[in-house]
C-alpha atoms as a PDB file:
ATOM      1  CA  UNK A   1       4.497   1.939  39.046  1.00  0.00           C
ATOM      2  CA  UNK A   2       5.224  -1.821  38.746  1.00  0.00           C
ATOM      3  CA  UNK A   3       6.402  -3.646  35.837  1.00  0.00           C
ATOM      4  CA  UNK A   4       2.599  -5.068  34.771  1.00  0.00           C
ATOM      5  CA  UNK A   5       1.518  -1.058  35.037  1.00  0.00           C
ATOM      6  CA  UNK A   6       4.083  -0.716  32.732  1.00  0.00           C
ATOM      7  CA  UNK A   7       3.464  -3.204  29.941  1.00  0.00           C
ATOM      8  CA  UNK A   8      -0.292  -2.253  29.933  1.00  0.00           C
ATOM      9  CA  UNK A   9       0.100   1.724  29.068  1.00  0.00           C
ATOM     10  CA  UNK A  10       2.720   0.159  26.709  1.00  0.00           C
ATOM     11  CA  UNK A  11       0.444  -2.266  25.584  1.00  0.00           C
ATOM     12  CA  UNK A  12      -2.795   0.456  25.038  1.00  0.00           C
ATOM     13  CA  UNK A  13      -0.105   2.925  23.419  1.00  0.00           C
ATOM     14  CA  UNK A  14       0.963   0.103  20.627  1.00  0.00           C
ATOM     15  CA  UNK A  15      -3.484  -0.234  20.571  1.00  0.00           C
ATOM     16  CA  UNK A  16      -3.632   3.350  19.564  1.00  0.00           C
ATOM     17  CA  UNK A  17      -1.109   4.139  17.595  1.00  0.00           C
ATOM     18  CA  UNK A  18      -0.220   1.047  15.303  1.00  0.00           C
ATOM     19  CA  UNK A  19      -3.627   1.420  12.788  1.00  0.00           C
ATOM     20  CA  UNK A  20      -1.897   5.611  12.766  1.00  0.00           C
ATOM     21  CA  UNK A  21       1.199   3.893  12.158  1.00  0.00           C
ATOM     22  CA  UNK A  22      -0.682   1.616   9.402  1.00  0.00           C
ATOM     23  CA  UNK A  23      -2.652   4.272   7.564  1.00  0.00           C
ATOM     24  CA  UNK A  24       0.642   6.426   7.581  1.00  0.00           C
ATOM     25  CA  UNK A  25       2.789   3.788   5.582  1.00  0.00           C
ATOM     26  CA  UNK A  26      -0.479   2.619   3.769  1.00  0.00           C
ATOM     27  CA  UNK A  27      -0.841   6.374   2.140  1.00  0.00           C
ATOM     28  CA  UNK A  28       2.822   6.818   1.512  1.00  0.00           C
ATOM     29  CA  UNK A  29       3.263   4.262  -0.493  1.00  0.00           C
ATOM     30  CA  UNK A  30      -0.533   5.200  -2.409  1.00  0.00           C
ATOM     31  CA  UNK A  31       1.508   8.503  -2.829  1.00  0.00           C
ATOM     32  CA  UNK A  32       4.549   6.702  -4.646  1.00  0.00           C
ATOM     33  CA  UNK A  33       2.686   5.029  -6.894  1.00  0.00           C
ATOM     34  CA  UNK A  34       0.168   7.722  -7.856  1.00  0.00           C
ATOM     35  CA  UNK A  35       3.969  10.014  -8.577  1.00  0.00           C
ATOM     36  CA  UNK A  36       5.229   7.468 -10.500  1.00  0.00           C
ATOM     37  CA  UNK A  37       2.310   6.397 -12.718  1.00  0.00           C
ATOM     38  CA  UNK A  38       0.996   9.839 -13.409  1.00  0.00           C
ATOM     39  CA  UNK A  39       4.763  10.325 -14.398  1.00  0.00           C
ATOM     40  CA  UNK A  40       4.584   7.461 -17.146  1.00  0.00           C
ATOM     41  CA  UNK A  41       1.087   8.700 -18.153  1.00  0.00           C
ATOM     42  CA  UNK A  42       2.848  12.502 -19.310  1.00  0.00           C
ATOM     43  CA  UNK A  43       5.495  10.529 -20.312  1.00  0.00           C
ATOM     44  CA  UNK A  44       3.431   8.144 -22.287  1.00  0.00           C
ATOM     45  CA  UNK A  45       5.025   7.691 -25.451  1.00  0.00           C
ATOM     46  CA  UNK A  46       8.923   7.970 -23.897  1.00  0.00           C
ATOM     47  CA  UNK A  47       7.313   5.373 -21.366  1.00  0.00           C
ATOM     48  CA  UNK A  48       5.934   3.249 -24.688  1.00  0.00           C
ATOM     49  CA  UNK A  49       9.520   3.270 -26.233  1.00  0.00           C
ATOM     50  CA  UNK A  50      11.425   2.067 -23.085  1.00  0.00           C
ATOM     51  CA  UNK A  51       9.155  -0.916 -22.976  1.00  0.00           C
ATOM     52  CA  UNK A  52      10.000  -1.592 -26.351  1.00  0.00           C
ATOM     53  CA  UNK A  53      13.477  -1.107 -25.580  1.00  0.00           C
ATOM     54  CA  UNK A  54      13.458  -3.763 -22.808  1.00  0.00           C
ATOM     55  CA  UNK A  55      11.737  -6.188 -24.621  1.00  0.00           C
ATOM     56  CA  UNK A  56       8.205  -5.830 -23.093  1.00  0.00           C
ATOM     57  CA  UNK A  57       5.375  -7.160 -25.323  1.00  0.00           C
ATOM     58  CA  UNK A  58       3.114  -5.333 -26.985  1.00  0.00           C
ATOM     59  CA  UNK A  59       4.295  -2.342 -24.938  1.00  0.00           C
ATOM     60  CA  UNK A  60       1.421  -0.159 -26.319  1.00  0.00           C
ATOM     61  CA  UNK A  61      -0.241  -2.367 -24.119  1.00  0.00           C
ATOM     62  CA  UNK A  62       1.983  -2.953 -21.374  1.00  0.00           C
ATOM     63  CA  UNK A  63       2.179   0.828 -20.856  1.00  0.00           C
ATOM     64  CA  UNK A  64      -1.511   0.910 -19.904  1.00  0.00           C
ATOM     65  CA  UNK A  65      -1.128  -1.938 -17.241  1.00  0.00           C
ATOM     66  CA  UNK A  66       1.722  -0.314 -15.958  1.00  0.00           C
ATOM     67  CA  UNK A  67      -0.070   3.285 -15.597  1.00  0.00           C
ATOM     68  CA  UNK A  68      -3.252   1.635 -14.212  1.00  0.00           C
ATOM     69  CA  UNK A  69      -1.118  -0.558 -11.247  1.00  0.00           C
ATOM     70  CA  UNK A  70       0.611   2.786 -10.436  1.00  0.00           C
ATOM     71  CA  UNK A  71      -1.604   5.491 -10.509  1.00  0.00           C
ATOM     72  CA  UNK A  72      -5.359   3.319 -10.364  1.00  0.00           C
ATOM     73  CA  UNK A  73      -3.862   1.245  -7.495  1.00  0.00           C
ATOM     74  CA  UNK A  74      -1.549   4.345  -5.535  1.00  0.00           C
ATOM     75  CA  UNK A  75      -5.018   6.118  -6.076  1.00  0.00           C
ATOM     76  CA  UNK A  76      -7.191   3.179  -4.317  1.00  0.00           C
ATOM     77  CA  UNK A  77      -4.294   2.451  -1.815  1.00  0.00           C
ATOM     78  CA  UNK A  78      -4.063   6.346  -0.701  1.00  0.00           C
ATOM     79  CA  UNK A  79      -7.436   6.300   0.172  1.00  0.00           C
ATOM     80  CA  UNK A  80      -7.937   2.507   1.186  1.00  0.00           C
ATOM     81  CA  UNK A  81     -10.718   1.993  -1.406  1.00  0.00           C
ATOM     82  CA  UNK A  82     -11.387  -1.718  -2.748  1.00  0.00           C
ATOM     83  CA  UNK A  83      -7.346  -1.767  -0.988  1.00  0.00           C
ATOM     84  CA  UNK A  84      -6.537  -5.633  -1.735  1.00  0.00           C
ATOM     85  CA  UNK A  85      -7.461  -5.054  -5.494  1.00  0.00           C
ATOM     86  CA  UNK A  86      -5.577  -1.830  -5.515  1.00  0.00           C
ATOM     87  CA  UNK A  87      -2.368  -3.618  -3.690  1.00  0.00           C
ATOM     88  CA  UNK A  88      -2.601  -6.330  -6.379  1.00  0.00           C
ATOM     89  CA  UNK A  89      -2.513  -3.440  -8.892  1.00  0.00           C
ATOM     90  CA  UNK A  90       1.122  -2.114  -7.142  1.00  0.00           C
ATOM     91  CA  UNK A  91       2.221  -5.714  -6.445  1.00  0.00           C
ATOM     92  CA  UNK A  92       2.021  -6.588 -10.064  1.00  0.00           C
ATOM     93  CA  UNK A  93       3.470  -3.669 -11.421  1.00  0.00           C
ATOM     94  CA  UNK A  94       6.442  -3.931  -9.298  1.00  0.00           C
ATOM     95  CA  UNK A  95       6.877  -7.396  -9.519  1.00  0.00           C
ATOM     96  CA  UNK A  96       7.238  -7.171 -13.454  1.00  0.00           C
ATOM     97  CA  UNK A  97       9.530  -3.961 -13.166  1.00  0.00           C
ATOM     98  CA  UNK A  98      12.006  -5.782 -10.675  1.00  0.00           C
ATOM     99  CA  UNK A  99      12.475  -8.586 -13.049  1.00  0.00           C
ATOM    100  CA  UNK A 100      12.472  -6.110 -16.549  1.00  0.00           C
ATOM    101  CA  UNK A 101      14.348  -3.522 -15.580  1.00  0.00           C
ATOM    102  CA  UNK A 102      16.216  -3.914 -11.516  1.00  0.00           C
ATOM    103  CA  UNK A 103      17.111  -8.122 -11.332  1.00  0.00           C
ATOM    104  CA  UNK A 104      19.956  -8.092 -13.148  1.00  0.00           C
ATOM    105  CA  UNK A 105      21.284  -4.526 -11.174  1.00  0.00           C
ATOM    106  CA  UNK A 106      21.611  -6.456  -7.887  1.00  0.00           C
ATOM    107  CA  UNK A 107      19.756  -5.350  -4.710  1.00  0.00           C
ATOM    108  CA  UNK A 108      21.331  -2.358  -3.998  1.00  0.00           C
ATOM    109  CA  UNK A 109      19.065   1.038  -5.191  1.00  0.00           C
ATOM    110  CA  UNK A 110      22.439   3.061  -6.326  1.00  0.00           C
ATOM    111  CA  UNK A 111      23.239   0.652  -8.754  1.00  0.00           C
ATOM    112  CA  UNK A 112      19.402   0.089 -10.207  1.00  0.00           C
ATOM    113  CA  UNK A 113      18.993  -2.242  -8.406  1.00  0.00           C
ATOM    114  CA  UNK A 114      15.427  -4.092  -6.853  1.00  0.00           C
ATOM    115  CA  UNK A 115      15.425  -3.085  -3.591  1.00  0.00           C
ATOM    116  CA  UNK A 116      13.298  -0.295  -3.831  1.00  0.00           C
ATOM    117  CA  UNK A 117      10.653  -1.413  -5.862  1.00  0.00           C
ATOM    118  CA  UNK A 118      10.737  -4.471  -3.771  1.00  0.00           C
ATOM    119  CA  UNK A 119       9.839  -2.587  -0.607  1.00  0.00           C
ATOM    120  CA  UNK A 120       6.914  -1.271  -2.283  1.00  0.00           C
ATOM    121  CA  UNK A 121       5.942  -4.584  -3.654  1.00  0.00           C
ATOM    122  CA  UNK A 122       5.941  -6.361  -0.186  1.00  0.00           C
ATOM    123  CA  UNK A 123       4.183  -3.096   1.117  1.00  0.00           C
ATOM    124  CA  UNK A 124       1.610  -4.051  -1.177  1.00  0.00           C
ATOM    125  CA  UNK A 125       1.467  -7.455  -0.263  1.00  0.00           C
ATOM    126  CA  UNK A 126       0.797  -6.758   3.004  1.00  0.00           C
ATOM    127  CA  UNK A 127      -2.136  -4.156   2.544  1.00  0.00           C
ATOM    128  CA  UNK A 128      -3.258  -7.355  -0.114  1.00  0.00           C
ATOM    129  CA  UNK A 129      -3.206  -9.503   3.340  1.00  0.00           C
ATOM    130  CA  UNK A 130      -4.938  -7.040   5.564  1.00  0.00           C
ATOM    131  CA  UNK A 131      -6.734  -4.487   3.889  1.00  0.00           C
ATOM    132  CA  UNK A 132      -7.031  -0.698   4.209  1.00  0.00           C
ATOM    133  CA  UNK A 133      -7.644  -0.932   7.998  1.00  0.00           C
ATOM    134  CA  UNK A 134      -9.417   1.269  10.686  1.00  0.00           C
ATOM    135  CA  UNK A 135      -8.980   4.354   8.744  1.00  0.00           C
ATOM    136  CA  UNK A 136      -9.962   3.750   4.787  1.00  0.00           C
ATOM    137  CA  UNK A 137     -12.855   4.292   2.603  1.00  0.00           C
ATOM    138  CA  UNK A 138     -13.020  -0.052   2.849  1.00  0.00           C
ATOM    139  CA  UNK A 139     -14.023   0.308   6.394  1.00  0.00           C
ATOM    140  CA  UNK A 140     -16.301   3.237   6.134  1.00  0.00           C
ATOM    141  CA  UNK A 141     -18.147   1.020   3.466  1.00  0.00           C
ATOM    142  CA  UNK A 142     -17.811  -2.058   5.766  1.00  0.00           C
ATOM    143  CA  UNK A 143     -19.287  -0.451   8.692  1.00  0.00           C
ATOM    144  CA  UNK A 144     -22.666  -2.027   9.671  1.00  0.00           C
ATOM    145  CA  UNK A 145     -25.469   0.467   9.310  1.00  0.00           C
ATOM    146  CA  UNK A 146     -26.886   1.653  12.909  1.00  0.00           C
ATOM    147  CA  UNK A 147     -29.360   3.827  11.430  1.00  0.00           C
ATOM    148  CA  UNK A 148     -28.216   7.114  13.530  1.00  0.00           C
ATOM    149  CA  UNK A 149     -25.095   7.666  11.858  1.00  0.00           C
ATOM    150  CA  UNK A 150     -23.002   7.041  15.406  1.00  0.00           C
ATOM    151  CA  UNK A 151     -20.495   4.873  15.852  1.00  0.00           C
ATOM    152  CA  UNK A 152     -21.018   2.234  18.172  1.00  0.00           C
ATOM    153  CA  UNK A 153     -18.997   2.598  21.619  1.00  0.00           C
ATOM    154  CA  UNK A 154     -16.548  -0.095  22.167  1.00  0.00           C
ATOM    155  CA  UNK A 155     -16.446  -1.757  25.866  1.00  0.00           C
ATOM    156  CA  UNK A 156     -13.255  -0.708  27.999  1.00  0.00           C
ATOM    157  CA  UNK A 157     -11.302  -3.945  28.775  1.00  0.00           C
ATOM    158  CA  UNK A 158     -12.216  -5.557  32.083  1.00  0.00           C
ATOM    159  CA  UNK A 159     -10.193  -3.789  34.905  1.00  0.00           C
ATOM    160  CA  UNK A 160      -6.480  -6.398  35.164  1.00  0.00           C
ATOM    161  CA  UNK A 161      -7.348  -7.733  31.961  1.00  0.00           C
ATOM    162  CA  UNK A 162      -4.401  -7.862  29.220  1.00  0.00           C
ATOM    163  CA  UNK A 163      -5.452  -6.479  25.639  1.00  0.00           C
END
């Protein structure tokens, strides 16, 4: 096996695994988000007093964005449904709970700080950029009707030709 043999199984692996790869980090962080906004919405009024408490406005409000970034947008993200409105959902929420609660904690998580919810902002920033990919409700909705119901076979890549 020479080195070109090489980089082209390498090359079809990345092909197959990377929207896997996607959909796995994609749902993980739909998880997060549903966890913590279903936790504010039994927590509601607690939730509704800490707002207060840092200042939010009208955090009878602000509670109900909050909830519906989180749980609305984990929700659409899990799934990949309507996924760039659901990531701005997540990328909001996050944004305005780094600088509320985390900026002034540092970076580093053990303190409070906004790392975490800065991973899961840029995590839904990216899924913003791209969409739900390969394996969402977006692209069963985005497939082009055939009329049988059967996906349409994609041509192998000419034999020596790089992907």
């Amino acid at each position: 096996m020479n080195v070109t043999d090489l980089t082209d199984k390498w090359t079809a692996f990345r092909a197959r695994t990377s929207e896997l790869a996607l959909t796995l980090l994609r749902v993980t962080i739909g998880v997060i988000m549903i966890a913590h906004g279903w936790d504010k919405l039994q927590g509601i009024d607690a939730w509704t007093a800490n707002l207060a408490g840092m200042g939010i406005p009208f955090p009878e409000i602000s509670v109900w964005l909050a909830i519906a970034g989180e749980l609305l947008g984990g929700i659409g993200l899990a799934i990949g449904l309507f996924t760039p409105i659901a990531a701005l959902g997540v990328f909001f929420s996050m944004s305005v709970a780094i600088v509320s609660a985390h900026l002034d904690n540092g970076l580093m998580a053990r303190d409070g700080g906004f790392e975490y919810p800065l991973t899961l902002m840029m995590g839904a920033l990216f899924f913003f950029a791209r969409g739900g990919g390969r394996y969402s409700v977006d692209a069963i909705i985005d497939e082009p009707e055939r009329g049988d119901g059967v996906e349409a076979p994609s041509a192998p890549p000419a034999v020596g030709a790089r992907a």
